[in-house]
PDB file of N, CA and C in Angstrom:
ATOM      1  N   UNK A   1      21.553 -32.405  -4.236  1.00  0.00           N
ATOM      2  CA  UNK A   1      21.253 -31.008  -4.429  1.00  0.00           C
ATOM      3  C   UNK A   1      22.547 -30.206  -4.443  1.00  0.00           C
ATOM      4  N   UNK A   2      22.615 -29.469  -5.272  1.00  0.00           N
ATOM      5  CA  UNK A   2      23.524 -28.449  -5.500  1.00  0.00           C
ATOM      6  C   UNK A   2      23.552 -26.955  -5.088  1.00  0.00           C
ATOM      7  N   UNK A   3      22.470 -26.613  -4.415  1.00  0.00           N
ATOM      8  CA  UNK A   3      21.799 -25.344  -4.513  1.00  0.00           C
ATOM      9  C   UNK A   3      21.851 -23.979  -5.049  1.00  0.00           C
ATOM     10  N   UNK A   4      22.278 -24.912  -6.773  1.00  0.00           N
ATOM     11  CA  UNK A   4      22.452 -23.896  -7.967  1.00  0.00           C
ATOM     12  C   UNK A   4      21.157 -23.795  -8.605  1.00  0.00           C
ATOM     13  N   UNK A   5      20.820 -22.675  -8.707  1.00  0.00           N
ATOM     14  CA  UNK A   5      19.345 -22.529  -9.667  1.00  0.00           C
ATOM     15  C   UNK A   5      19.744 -23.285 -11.436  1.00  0.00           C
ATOM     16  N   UNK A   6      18.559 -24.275 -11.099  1.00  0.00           N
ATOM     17  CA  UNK A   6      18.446 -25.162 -12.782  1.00  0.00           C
ATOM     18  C   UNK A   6      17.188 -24.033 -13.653  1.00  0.00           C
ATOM     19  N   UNK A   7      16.571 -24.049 -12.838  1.00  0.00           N
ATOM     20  CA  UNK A   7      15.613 -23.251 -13.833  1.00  0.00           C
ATOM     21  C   UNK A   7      14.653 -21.724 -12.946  1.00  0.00           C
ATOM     22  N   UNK A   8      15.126 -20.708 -13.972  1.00  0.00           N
ATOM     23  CA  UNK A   8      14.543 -19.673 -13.376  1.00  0.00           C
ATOM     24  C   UNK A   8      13.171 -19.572 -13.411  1.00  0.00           C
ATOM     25  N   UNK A   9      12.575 -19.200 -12.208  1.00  0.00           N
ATOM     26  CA  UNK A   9      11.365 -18.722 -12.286  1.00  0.00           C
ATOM     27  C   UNK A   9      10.765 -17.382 -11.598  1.00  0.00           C
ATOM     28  N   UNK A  10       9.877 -16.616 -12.662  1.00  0.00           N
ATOM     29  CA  UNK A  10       9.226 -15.502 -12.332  1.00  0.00           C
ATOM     30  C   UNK A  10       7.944 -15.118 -12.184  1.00  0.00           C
ATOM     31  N   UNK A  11       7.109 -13.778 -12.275  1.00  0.00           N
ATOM     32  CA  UNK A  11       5.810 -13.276 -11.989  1.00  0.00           C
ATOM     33  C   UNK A  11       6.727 -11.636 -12.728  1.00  0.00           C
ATOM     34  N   UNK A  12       5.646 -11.384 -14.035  1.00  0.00           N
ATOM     35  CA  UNK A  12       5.915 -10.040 -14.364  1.00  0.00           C
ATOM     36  C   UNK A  12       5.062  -9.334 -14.128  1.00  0.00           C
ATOM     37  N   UNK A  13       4.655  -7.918 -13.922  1.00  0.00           N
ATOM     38  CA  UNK A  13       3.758  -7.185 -13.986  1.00  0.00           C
ATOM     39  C   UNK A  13       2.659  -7.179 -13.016  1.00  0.00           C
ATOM     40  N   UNK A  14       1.316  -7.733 -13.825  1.00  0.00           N
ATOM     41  CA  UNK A  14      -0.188  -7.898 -13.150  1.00  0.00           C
ATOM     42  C   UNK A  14       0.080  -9.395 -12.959  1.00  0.00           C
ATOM     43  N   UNK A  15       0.866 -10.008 -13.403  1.00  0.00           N
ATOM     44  CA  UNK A  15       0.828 -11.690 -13.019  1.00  0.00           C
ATOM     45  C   UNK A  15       1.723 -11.892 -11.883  1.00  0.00           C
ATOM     46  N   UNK A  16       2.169 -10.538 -10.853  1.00  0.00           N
ATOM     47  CA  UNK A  16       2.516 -11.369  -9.636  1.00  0.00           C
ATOM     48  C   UNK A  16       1.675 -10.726  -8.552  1.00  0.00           C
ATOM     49  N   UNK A  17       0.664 -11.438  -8.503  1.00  0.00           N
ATOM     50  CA  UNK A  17      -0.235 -11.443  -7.667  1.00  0.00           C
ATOM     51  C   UNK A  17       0.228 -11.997  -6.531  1.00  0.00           C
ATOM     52  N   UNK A  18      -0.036 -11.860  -5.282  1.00  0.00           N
ATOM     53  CA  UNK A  18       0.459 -12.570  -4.155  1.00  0.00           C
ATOM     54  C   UNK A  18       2.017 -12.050  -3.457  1.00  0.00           C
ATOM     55  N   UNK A  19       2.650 -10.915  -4.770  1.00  0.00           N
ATOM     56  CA  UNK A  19       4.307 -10.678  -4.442  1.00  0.00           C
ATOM     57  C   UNK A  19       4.332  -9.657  -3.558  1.00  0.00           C
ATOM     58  N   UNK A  20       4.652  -9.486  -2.176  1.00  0.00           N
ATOM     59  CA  UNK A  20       4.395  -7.820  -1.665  1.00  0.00           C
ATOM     60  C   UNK A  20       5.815  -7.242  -1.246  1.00  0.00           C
ATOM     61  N   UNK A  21       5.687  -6.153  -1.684  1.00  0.00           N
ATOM     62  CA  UNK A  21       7.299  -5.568  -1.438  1.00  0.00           C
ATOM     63  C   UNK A  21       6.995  -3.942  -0.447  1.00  0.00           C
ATOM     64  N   UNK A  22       8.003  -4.719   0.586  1.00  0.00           N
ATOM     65  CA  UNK A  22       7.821  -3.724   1.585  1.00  0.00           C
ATOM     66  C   UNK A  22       8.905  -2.199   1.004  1.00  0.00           C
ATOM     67  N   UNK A  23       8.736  -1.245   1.876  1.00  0.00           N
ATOM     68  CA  UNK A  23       9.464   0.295   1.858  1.00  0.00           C
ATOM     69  C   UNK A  23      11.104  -0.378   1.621  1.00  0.00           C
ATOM     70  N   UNK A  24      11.776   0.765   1.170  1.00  0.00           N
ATOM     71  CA  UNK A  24      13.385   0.300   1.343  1.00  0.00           C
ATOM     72  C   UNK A  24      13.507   1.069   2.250  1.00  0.00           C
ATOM     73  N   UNK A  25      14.730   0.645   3.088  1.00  0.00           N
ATOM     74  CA  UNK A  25      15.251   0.861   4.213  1.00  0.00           C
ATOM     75  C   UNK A  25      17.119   0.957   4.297  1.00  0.00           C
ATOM     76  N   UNK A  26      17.292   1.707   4.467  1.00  0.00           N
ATOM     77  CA  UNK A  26      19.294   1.782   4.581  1.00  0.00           C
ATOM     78  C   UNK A  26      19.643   1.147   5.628  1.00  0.00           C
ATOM     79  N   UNK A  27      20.494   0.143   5.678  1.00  0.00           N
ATOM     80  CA  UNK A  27      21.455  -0.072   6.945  1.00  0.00           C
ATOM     81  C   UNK A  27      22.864   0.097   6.517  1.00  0.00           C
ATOM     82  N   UNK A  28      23.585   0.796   7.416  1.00  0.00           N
ATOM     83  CA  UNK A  28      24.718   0.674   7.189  1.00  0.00           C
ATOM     84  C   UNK A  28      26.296   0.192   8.295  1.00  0.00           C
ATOM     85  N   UNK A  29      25.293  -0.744   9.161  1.00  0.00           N
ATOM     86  CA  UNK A  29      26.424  -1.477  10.357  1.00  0.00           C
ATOM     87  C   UNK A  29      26.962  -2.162   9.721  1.00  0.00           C
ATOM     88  N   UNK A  30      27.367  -2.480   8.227  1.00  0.00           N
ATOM     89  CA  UNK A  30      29.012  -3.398   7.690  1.00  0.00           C
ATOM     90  C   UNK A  30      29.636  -2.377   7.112  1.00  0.00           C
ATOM     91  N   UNK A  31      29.880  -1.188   7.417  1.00  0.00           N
ATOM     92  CA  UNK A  31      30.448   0.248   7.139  1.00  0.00           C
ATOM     93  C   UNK A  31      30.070   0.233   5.478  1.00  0.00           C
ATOM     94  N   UNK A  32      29.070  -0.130   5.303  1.00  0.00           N
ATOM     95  CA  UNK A  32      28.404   0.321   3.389  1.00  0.00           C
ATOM     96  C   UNK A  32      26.820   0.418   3.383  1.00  0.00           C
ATOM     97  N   UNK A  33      26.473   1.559   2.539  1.00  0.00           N
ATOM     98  CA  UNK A  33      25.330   1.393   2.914  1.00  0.00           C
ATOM     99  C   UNK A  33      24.626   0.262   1.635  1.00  0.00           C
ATOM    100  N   UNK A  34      23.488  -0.405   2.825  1.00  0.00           N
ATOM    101  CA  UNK A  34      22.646  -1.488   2.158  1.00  0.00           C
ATOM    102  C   UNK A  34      21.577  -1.395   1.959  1.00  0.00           C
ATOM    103  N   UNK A  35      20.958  -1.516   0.775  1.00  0.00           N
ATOM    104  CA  UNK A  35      19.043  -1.285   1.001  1.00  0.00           C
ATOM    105  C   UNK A  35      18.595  -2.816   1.395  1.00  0.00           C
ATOM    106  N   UNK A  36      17.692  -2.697   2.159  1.00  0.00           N
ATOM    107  CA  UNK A  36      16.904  -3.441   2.702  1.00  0.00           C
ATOM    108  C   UNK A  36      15.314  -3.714   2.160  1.00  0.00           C
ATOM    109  N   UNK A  37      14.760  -4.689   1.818  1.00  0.00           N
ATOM    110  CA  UNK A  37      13.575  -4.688   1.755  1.00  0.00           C
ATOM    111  C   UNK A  37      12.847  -5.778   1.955  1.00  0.00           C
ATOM    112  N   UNK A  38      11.767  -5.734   2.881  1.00  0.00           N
ATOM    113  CA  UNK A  38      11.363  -7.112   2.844  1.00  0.00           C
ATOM    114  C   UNK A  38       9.914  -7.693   1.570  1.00  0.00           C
ATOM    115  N   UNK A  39      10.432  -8.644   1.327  1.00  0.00           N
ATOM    116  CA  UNK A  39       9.673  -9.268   0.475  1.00  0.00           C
ATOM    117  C   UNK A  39       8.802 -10.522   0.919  1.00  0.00           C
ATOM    118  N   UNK A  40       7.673 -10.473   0.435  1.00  0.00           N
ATOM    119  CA  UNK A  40       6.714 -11.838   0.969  1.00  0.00           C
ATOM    120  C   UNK A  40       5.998 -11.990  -0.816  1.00  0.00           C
ATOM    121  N   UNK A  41       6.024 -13.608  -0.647  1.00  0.00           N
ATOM    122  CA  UNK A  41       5.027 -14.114  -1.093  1.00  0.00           C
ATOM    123  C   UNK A  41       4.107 -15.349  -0.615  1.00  0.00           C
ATOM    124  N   UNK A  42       3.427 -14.683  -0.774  1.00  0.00           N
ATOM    125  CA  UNK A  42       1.764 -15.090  -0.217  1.00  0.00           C
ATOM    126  C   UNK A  42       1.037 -15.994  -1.396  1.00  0.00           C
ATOM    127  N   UNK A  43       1.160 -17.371  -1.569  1.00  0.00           N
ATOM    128  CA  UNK A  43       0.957 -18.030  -2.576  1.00  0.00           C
ATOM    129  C   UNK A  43       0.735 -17.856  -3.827  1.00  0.00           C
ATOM    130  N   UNK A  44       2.020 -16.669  -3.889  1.00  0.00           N
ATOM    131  CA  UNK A  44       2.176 -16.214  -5.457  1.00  0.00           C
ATOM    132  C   UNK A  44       2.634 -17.724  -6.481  1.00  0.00           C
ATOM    133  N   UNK A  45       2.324 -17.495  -7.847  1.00  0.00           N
ATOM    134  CA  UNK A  45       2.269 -18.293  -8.910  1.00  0.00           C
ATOM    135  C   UNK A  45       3.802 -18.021  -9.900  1.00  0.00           C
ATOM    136  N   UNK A  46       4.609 -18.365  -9.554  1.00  0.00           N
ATOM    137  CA  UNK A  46       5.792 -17.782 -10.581  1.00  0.00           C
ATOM    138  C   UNK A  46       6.088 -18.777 -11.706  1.00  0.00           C
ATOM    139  N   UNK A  47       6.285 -18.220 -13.003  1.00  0.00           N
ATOM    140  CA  UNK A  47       6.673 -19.048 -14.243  1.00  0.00           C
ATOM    141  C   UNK A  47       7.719 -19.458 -14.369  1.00  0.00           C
ATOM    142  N   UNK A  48       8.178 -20.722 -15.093  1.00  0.00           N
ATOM    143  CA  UNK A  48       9.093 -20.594 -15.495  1.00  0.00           C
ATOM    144  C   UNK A  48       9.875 -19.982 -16.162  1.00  0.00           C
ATOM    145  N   UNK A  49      11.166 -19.985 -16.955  1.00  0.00           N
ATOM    146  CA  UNK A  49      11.633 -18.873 -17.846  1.00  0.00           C
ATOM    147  C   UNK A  49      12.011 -19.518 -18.828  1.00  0.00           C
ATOM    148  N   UNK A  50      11.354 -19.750 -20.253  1.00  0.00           N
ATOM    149  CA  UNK A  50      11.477 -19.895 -21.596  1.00  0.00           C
ATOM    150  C   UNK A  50      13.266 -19.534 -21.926  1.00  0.00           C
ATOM    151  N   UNK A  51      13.698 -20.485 -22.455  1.00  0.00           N
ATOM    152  CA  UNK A  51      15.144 -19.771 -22.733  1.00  0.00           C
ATOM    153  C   UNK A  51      14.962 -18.877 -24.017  1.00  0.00           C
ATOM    154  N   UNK A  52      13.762 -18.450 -24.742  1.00  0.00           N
ATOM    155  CA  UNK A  52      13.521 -17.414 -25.157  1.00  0.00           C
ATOM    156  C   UNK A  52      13.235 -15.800 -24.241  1.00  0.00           C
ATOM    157  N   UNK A  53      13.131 -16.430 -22.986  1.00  0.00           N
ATOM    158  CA  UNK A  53      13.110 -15.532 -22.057  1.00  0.00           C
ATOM    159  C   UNK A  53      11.254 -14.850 -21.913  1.00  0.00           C
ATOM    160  N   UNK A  54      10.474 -16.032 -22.470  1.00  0.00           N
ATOM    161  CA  UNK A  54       8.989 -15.625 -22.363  1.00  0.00           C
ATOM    162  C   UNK A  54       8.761 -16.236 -20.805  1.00  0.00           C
ATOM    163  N   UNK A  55       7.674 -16.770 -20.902  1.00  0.00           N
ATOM    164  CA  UNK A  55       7.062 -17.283 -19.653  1.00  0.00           C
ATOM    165  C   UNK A  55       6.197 -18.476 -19.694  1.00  0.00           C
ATOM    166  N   UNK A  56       6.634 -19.615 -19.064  1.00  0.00           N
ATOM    167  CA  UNK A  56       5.731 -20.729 -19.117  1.00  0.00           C
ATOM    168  C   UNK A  56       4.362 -20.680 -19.164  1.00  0.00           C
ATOM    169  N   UNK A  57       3.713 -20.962 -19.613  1.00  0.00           N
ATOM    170  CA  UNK A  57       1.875 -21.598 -19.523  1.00  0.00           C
ATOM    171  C   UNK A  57       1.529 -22.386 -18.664  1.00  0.00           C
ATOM    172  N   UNK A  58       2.498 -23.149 -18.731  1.00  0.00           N
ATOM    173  CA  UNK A  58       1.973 -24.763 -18.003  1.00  0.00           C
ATOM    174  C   UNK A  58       3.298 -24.889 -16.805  1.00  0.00           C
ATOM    175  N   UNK A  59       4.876 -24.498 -16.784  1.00  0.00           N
ATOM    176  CA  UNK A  59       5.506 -24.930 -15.342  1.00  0.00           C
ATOM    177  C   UNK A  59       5.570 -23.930 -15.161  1.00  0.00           C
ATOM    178  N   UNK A  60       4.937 -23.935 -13.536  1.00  0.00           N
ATOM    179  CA  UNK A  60       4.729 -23.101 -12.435  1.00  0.00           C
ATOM    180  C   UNK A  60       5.082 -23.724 -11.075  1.00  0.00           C
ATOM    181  N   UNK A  61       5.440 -22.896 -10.135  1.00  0.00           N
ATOM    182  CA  UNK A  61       5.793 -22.855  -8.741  1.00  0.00           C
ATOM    183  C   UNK A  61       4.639 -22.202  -8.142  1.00  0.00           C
ATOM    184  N   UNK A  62       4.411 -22.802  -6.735  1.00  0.00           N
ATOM    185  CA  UNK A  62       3.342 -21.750  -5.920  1.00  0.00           C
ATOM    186  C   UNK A  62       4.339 -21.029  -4.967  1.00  0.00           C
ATOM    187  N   UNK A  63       4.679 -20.375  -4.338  1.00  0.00           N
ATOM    188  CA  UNK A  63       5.556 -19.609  -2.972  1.00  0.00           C
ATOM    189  C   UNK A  63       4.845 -19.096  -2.449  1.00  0.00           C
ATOM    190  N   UNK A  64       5.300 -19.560  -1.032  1.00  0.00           N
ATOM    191  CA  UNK A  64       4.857 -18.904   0.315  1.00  0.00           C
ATOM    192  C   UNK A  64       5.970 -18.637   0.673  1.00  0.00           C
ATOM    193  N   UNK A  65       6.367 -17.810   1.192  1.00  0.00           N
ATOM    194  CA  UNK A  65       7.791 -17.246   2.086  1.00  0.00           C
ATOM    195  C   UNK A  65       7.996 -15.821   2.284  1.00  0.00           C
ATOM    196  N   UNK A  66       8.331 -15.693   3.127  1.00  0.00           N
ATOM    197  CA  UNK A  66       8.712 -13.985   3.758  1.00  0.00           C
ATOM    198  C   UNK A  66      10.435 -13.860   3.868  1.00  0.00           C
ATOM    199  N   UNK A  67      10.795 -13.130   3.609  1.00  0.00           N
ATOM    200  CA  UNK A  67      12.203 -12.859   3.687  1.00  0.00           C
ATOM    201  C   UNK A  67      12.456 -11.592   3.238  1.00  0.00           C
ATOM    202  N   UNK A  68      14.159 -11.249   3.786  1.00  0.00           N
ATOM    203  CA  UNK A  68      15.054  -9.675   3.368  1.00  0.00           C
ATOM    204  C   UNK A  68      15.299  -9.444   2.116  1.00  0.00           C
ATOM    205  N   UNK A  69      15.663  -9.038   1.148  1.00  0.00           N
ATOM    206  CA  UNK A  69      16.248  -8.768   0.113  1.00  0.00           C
ATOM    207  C   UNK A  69      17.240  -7.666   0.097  1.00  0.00           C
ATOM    208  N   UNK A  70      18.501  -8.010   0.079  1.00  0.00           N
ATOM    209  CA  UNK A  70      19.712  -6.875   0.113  1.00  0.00           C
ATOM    210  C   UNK A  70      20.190  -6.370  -0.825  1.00  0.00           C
ATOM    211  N   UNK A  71      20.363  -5.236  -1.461  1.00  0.00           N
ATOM    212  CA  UNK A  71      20.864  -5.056  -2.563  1.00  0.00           C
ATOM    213  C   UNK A  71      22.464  -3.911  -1.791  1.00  0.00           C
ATOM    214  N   UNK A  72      23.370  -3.746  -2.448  1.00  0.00           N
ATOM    215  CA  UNK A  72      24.145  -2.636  -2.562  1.00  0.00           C
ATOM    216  C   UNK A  72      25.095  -2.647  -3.985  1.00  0.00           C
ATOM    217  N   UNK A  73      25.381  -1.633  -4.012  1.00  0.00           N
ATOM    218  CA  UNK A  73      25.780  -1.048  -5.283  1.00  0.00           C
ATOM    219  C   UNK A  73      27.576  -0.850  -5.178  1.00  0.00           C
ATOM    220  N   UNK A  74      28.261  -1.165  -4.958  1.00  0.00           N
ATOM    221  CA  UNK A  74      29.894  -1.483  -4.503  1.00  0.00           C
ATOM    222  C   UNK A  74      30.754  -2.346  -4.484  1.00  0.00           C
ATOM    223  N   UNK A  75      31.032  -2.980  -5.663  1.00  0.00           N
ATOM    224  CA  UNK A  75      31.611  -4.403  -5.810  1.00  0.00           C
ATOM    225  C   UNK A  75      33.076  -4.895  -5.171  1.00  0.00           C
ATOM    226  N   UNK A  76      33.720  -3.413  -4.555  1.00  0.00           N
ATOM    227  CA  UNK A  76      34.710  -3.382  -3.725  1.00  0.00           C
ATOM    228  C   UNK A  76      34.148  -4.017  -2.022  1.00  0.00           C
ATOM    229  N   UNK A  77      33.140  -4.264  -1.900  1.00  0.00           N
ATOM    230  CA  UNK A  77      32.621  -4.564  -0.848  1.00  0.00           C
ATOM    231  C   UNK A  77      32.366  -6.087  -0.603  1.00  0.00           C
ATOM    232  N   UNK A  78      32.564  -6.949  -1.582  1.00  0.00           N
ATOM    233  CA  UNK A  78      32.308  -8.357  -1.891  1.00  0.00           C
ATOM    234  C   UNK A  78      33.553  -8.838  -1.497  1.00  0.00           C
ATOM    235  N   UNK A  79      33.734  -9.901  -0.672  1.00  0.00           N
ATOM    236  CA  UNK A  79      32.409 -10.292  -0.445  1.00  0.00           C
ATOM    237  C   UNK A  79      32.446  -9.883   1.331  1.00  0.00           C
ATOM    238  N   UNK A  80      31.239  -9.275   1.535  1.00  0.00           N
ATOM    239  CA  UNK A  80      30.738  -8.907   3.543  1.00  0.00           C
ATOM    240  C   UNK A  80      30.866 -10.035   3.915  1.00  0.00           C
ATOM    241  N   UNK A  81      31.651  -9.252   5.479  1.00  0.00           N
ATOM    242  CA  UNK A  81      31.855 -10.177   6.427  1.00  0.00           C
ATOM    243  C   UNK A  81      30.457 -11.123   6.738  1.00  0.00           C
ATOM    244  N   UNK A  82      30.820 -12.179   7.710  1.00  0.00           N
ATOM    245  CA  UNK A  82      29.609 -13.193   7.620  1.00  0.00           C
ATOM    246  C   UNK A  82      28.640 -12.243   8.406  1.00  0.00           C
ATOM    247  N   UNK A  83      27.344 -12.252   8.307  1.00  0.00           N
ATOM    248  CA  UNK A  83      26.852 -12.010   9.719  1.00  0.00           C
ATOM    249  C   UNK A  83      25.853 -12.975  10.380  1.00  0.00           C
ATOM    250  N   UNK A  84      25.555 -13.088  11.417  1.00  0.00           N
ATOM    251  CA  UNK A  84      24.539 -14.180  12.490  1.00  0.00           C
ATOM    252  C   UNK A  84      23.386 -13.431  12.042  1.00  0.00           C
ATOM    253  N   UNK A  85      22.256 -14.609  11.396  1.00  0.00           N
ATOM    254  CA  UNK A  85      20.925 -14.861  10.732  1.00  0.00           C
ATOM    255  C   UNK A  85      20.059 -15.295  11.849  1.00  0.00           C
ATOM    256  N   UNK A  86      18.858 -14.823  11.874  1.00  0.00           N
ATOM    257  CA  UNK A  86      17.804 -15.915  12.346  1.00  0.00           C
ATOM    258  C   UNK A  86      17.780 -16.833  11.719  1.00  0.00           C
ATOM    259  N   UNK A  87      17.821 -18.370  12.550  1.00  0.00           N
ATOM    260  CA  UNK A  87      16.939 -19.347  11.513  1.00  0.00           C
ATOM    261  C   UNK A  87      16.151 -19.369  10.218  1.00  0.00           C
ATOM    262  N   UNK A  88      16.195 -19.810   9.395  1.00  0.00           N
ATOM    263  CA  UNK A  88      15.020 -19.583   8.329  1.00  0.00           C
ATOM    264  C   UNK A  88      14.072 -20.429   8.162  1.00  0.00           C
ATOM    265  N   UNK A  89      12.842 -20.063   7.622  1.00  0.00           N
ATOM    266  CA  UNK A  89      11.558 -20.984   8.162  1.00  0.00           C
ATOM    267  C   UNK A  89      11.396 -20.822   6.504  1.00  0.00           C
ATOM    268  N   UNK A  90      10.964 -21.787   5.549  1.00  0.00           N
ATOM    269  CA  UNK A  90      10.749 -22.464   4.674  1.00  0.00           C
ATOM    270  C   UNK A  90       9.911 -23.251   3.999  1.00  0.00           C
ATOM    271  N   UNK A  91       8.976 -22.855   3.360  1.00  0.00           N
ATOM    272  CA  UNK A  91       7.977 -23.757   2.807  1.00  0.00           C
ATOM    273  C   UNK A  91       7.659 -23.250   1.416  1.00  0.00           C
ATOM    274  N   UNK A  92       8.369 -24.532   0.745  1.00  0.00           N
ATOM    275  CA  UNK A  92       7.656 -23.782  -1.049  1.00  0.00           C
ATOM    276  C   UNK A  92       7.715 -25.544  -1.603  1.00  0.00           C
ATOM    277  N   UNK A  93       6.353 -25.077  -2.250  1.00  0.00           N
ATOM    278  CA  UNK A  93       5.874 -26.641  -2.965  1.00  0.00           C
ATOM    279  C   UNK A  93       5.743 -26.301  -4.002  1.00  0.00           C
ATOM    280  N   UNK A  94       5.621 -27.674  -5.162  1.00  0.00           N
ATOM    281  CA  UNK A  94       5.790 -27.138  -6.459  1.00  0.00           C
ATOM    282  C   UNK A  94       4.436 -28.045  -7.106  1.00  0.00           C
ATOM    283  N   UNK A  95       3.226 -27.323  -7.578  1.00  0.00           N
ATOM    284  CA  UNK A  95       2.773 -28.186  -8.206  1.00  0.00           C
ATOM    285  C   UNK A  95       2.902 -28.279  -9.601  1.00  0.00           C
ATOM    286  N   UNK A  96       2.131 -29.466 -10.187  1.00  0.00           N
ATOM    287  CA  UNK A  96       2.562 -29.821 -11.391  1.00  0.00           C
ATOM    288  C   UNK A  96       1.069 -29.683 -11.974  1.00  0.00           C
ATOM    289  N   UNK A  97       0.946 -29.218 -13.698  1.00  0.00           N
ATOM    290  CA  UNK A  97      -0.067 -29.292 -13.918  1.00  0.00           C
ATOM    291  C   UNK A  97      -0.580 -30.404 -14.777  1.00  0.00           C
TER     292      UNK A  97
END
């Protein structure tokens, strides 16, 4: 494993059922401000990505997982100091159709 993404996968629109996106939130204890948001999916269905950039029919992922999503806007800021994580808890299976 490399833990380089080989193949992207998504949910657009009404097809991500299961995706829930919490409020944004600012932190700014690495002196920049960061939006925060937490994201869950709840045995959402995500497609693959067509290198036409459509959406698979047939390869799909199921996801379960809860996690942060950080965004900031400041490329003078790359790369933030490390910071201490909770553990991460992990479960995503892939079926095949």
């Amino acid at each position: 494993m490399t833990g380089e993404i080989t193949q992207p996968y998504q949910c657009r629109g009404e097809g991500c059922m299961g995706v829930t996106l919490g409020p944004v939130r600012i932190d700014n204890s690495l002196g920049v401000d960061i939006e925060l948001r937490d994201v869950s999916f709840d045995n959402a269905v995500l497609r693959a990505v067509q290198p036409d950039g459509s959406l698979s029919d047939t390869d799909t992922v199921t996801v379960r997982a809860a996690l942060v999503g950080a965004f900031f806007d400041d490329p003078g800021v790359v790369p933030l100091p490390p910071v201490t994580c909770a553990p991460p808890t992990l479960d995503v299976r892939r079926w095949c159709g």
